[in-house]
C-alpha atoms as a PDB file:
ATOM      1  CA  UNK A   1      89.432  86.998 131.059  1.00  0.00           C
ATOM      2  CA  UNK A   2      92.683  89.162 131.263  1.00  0.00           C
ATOM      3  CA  UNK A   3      94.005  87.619 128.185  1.00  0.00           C
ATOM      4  CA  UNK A   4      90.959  88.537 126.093  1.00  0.00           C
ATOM      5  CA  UNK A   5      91.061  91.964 127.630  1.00  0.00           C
ATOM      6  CA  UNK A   6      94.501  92.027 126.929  1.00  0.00           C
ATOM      7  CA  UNK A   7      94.200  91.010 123.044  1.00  0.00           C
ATOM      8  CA  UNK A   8      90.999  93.222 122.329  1.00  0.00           C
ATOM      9  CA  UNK A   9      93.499  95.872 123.625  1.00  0.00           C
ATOM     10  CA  UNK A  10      95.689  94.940 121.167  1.00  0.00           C
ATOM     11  CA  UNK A  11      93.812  94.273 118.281  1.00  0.00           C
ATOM     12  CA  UNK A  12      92.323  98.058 118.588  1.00  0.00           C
ATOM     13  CA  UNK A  13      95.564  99.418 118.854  1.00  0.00           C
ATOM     14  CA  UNK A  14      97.254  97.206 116.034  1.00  0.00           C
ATOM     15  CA  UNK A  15      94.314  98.667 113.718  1.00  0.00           C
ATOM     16  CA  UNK A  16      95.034 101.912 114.752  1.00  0.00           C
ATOM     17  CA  UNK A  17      98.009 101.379 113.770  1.00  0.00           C
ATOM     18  CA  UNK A  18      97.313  99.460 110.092  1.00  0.00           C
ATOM     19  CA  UNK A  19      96.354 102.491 108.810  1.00  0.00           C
ATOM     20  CA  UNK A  20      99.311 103.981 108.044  1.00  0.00           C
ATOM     21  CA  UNK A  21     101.324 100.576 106.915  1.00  0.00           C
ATOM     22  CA  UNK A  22     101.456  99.016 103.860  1.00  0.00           C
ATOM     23  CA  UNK A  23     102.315  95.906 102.333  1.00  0.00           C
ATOM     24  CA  UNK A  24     103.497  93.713  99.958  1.00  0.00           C
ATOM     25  CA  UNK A  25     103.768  90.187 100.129  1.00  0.00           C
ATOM     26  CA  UNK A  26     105.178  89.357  96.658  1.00  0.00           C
ATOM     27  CA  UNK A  27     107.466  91.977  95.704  1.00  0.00           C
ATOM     28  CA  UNK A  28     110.176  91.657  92.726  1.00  0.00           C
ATOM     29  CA  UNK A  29     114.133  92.147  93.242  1.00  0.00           C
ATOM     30  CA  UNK A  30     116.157  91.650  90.534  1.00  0.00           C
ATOM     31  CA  UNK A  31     120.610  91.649  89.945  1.00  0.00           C
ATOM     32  CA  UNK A  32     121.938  91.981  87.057  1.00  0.00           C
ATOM     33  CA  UNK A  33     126.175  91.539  86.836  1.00  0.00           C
ATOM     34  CA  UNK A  34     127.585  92.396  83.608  1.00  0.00           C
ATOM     35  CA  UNK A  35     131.232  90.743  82.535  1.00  0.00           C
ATOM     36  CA  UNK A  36     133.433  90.415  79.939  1.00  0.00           C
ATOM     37  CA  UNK A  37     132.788  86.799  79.321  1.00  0.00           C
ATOM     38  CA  UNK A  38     129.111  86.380  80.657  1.00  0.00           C
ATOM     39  CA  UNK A  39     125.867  88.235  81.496  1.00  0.00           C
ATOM     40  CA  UNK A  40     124.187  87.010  84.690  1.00  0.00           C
ATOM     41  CA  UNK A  41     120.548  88.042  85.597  1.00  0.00           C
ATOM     42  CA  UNK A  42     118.579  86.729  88.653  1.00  0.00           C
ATOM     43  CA  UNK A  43     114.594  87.410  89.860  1.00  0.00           C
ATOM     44  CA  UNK A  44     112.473  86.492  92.280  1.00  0.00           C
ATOM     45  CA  UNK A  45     108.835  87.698  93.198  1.00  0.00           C
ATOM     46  CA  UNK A  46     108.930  86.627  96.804  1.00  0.00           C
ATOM     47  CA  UNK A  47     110.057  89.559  98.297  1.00  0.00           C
ATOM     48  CA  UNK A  48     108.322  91.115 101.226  1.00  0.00           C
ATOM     49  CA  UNK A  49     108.260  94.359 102.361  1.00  0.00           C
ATOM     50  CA  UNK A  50     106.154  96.932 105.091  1.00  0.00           C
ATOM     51  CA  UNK A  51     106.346 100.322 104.133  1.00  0.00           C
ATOM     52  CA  UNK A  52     104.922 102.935 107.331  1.00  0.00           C
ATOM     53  CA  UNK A  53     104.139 106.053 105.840  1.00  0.00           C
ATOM     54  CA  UNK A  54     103.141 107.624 108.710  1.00  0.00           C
ATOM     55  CA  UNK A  55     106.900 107.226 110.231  1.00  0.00           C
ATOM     56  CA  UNK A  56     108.343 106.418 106.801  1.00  0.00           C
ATOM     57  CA  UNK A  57     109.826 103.518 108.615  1.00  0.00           C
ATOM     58  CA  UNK A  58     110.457 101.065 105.781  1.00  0.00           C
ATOM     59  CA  UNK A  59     111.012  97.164 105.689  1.00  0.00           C
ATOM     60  CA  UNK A  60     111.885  93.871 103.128  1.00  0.00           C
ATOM     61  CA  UNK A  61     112.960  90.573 103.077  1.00  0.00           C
ATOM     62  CA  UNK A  62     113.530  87.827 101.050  1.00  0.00           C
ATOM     63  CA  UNK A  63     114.876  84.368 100.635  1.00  0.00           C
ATOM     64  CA  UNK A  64     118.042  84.045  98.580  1.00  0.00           C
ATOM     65  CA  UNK A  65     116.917  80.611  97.415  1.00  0.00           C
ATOM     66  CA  UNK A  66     114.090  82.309  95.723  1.00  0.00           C
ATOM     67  CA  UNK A  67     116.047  83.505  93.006  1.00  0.00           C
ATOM     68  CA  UNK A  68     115.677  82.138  89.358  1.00  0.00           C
ATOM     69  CA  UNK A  69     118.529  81.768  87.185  1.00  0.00           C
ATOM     70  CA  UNK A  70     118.672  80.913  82.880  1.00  0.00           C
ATOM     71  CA  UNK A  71     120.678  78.579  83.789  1.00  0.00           C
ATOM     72  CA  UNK A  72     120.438  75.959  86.607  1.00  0.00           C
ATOM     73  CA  UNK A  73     124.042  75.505  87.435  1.00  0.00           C
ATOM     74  CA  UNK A  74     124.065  79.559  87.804  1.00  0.00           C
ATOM     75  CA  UNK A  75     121.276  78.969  90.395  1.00  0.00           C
ATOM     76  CA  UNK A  76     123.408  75.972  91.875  1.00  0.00           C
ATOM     77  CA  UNK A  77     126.900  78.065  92.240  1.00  0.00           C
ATOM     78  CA  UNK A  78     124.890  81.507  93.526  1.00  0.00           C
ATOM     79  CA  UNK A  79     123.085  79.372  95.930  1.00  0.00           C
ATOM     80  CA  UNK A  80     126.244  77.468  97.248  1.00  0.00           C
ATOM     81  CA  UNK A  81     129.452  79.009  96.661  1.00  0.00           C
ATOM     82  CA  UNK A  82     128.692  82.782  96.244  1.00  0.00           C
ATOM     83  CA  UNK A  83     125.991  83.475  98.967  1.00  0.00           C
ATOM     84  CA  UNK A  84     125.714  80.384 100.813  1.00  0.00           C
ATOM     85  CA  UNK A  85     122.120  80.292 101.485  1.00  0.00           C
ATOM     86  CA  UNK A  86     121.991  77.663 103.592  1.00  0.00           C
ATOM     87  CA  UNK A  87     124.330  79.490 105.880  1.00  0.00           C
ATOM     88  CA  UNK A  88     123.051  83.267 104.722  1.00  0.00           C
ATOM     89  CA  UNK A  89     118.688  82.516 103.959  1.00  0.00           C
ATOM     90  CA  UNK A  90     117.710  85.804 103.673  1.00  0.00           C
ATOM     91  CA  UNK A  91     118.244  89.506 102.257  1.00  0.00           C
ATOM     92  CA  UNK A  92     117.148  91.962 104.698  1.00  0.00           C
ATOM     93  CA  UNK A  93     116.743  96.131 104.612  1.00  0.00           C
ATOM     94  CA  UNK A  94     115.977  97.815 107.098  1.00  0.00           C
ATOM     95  CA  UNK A  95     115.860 101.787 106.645  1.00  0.00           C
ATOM     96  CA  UNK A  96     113.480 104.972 106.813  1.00  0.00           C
ATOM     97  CA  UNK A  97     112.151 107.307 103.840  1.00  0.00           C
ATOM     98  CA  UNK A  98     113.688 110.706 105.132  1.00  0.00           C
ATOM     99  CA  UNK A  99     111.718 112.747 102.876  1.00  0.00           C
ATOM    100  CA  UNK A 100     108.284 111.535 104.177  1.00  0.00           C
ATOM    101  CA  UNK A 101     106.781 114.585 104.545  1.00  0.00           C
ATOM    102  CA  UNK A 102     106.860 115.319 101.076  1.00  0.00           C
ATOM    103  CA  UNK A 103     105.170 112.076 100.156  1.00  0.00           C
ATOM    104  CA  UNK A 104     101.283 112.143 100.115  1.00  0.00           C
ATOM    105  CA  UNK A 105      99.226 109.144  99.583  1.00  0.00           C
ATOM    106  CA  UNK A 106      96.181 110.602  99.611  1.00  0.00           C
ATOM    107  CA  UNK A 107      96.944 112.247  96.605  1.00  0.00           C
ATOM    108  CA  UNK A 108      98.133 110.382  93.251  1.00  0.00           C
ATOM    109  CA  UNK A 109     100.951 111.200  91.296  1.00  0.00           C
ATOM    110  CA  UNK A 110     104.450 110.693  91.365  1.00  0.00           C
ATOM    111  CA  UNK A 111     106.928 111.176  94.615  1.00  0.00           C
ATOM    112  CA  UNK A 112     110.704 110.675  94.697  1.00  0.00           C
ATOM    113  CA  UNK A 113     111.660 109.133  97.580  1.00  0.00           C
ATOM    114  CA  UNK A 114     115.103 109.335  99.744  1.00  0.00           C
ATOM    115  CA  UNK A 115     115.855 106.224 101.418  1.00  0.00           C
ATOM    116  CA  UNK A 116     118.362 104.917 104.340  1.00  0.00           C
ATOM    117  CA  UNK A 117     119.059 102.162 106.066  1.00  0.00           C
ATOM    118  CA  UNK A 118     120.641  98.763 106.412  1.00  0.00           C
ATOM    119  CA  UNK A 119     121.058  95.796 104.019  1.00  0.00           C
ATOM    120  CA  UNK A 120     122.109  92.735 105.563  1.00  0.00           C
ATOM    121  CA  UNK A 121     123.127  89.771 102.700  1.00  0.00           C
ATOM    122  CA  UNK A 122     125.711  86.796 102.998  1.00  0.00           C
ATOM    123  CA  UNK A 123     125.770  87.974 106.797  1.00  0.00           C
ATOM    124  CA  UNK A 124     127.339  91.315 106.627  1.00  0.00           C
ATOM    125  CA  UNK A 125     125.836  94.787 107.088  1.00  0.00           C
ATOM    126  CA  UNK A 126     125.967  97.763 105.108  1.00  0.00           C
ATOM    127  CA  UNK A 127     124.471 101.323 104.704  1.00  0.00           C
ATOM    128  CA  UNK A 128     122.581 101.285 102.169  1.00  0.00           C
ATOM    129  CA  UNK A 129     120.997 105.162 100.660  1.00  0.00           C
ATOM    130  CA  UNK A 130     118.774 105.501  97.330  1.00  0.00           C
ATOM    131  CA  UNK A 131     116.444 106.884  96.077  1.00  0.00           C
ATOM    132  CA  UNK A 132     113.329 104.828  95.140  1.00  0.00           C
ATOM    133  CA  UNK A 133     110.336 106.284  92.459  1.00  0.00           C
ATOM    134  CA  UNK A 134     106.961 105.873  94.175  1.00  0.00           C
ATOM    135  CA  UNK A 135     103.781 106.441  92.192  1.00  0.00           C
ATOM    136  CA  UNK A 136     100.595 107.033  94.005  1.00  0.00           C
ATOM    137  CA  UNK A 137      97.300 105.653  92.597  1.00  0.00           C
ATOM    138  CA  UNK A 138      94.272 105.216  94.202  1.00  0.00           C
ATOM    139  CA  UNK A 139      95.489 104.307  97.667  1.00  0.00           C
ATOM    140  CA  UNK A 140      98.102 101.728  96.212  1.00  0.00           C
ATOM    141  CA  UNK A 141     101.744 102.654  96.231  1.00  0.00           C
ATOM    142  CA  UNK A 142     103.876 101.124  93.586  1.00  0.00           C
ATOM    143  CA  UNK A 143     107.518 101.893  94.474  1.00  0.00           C
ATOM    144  CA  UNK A 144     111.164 101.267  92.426  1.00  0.00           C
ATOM    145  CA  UNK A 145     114.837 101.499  93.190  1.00  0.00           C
ATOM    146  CA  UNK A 146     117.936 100.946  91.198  1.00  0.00           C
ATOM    147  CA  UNK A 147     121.405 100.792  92.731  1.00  0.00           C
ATOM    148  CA  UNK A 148     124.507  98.982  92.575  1.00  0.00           C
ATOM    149  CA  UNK A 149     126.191  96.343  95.568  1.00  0.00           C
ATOM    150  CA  UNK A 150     129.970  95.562  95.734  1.00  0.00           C
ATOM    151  CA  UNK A 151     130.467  92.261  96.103  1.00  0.00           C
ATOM    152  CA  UNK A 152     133.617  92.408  97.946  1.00  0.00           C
ATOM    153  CA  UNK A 153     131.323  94.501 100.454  1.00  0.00           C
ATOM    154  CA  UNK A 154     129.396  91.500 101.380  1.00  0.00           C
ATOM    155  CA  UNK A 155     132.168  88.785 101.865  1.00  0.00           C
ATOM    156  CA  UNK A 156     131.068  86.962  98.862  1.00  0.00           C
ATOM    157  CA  UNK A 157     134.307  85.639  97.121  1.00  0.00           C
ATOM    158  CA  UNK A 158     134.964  85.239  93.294  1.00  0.00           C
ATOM    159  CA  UNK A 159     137.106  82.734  92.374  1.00  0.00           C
ATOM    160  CA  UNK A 160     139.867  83.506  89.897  1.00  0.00           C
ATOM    161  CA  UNK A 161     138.631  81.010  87.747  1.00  0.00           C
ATOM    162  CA  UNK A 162     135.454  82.757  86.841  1.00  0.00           C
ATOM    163  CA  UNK A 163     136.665  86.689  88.081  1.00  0.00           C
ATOM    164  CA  UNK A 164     135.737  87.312  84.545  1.00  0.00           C
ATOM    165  CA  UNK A 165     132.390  86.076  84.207  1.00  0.00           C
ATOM    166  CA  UNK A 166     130.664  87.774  87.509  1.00  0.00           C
ATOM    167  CA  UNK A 167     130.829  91.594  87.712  1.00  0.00           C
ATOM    168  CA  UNK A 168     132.474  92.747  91.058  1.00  0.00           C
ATOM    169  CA  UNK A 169     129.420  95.312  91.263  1.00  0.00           C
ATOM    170  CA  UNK A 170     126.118  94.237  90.493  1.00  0.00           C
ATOM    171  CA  UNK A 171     122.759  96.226  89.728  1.00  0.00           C
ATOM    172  CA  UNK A 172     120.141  95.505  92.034  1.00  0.00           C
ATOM    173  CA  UNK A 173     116.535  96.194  91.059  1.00  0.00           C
ATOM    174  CA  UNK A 174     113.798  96.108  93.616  1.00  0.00           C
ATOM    175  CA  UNK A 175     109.955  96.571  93.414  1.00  0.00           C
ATOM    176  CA  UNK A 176     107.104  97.234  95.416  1.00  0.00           C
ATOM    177  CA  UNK A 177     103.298  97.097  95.141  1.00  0.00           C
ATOM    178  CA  UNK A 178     101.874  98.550  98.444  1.00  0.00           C
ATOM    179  CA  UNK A 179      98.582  97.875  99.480  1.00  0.00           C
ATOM    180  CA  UNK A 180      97.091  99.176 102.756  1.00  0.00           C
ATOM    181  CA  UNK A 181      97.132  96.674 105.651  1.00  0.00           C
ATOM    182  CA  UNK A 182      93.678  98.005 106.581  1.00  0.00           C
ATOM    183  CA  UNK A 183      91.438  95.140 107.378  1.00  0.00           C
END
């Protein structure tokens, strides 16, 4: 009987709590490194994120290994030389909107967004600050950022053989379409 007290306690205060988060389950990320001898672009649509906007308290994740490459020996060598997702699975951020009380979703339109935190990739941490584009529309937040990652800053190695066909900075593209986690 405790334990059903216990969850119903829970599960009120979890809602409560809902109200102000929002979701989504299959965000986009995108790099894109630009060399001399080759252009490499990558995308996935498994990224996950929680956005709080009470808090501003913001969240993502996603799997390395969900990453689609032109070419399949691009996907092969990202996957096991250059990241190592075996070792490395995920992509994490983990940061806060500092400019939250500027940002109203109650009321459409569009909001720029100051962002800091943590990425975590290839097992190394990093501050990470942008600034993301959020448009308000009808309860739903859609949400972009552009910015650019070192790869030296991540551990990943380039071998000389192919220094000039993978950019040592990449652009990183990452999208959100928030939807309230009300039930």
């Amino acid at each position: 009987m405790r334990l059903i007290i216990a969850l119903s306690i829970l599960t009120l205060a979890g809602n409560g709590l809902a109200q102000t988060r929002y979701i989504d389950r299959s965000g986009k990320a995108s790099f894109f490194s630009s060399a001399p001898m080759e252009d490499i672009k990558a995308e996935t649509n498994q990224a996950v994120s929680v956005f709080d906007i009470k808090t501003g308290e913001m969240v993502a994740s996603m799997l390395m290994r969900s990453f689609n490459f032109r070419k399949a020996l691009m996907q092969e060598h990202f996957n096991e030389n250059y990241v190592e997702s075996n070792k490395f699975p995920k992509a994490t951020f983990k940061g806060k909107v500092t400019n939250i009380g500027e940002f109203n979703v109650s009321k459409n339109g569009k909001y720029s967004l100051d962002v800091v935190g943590e990425i975590t990739l290839h097992g190394v941490t990093r501050p990470l600050h942008v600034t993301a584009e959020a448009v308000v529309e009808n309860g739903g937040i859609k949400a972009k950022a552009v910015f650019p990652l070192a790869v030296k800053d991540f551990d990943i190695d380039i071998p000389r053989l192919v220094v000039m066909n993978i950019a040592e900075e990449v652009e990183v593209t990452v999208s959100f379409n928030y939807q309230s986690m009300q039930p």
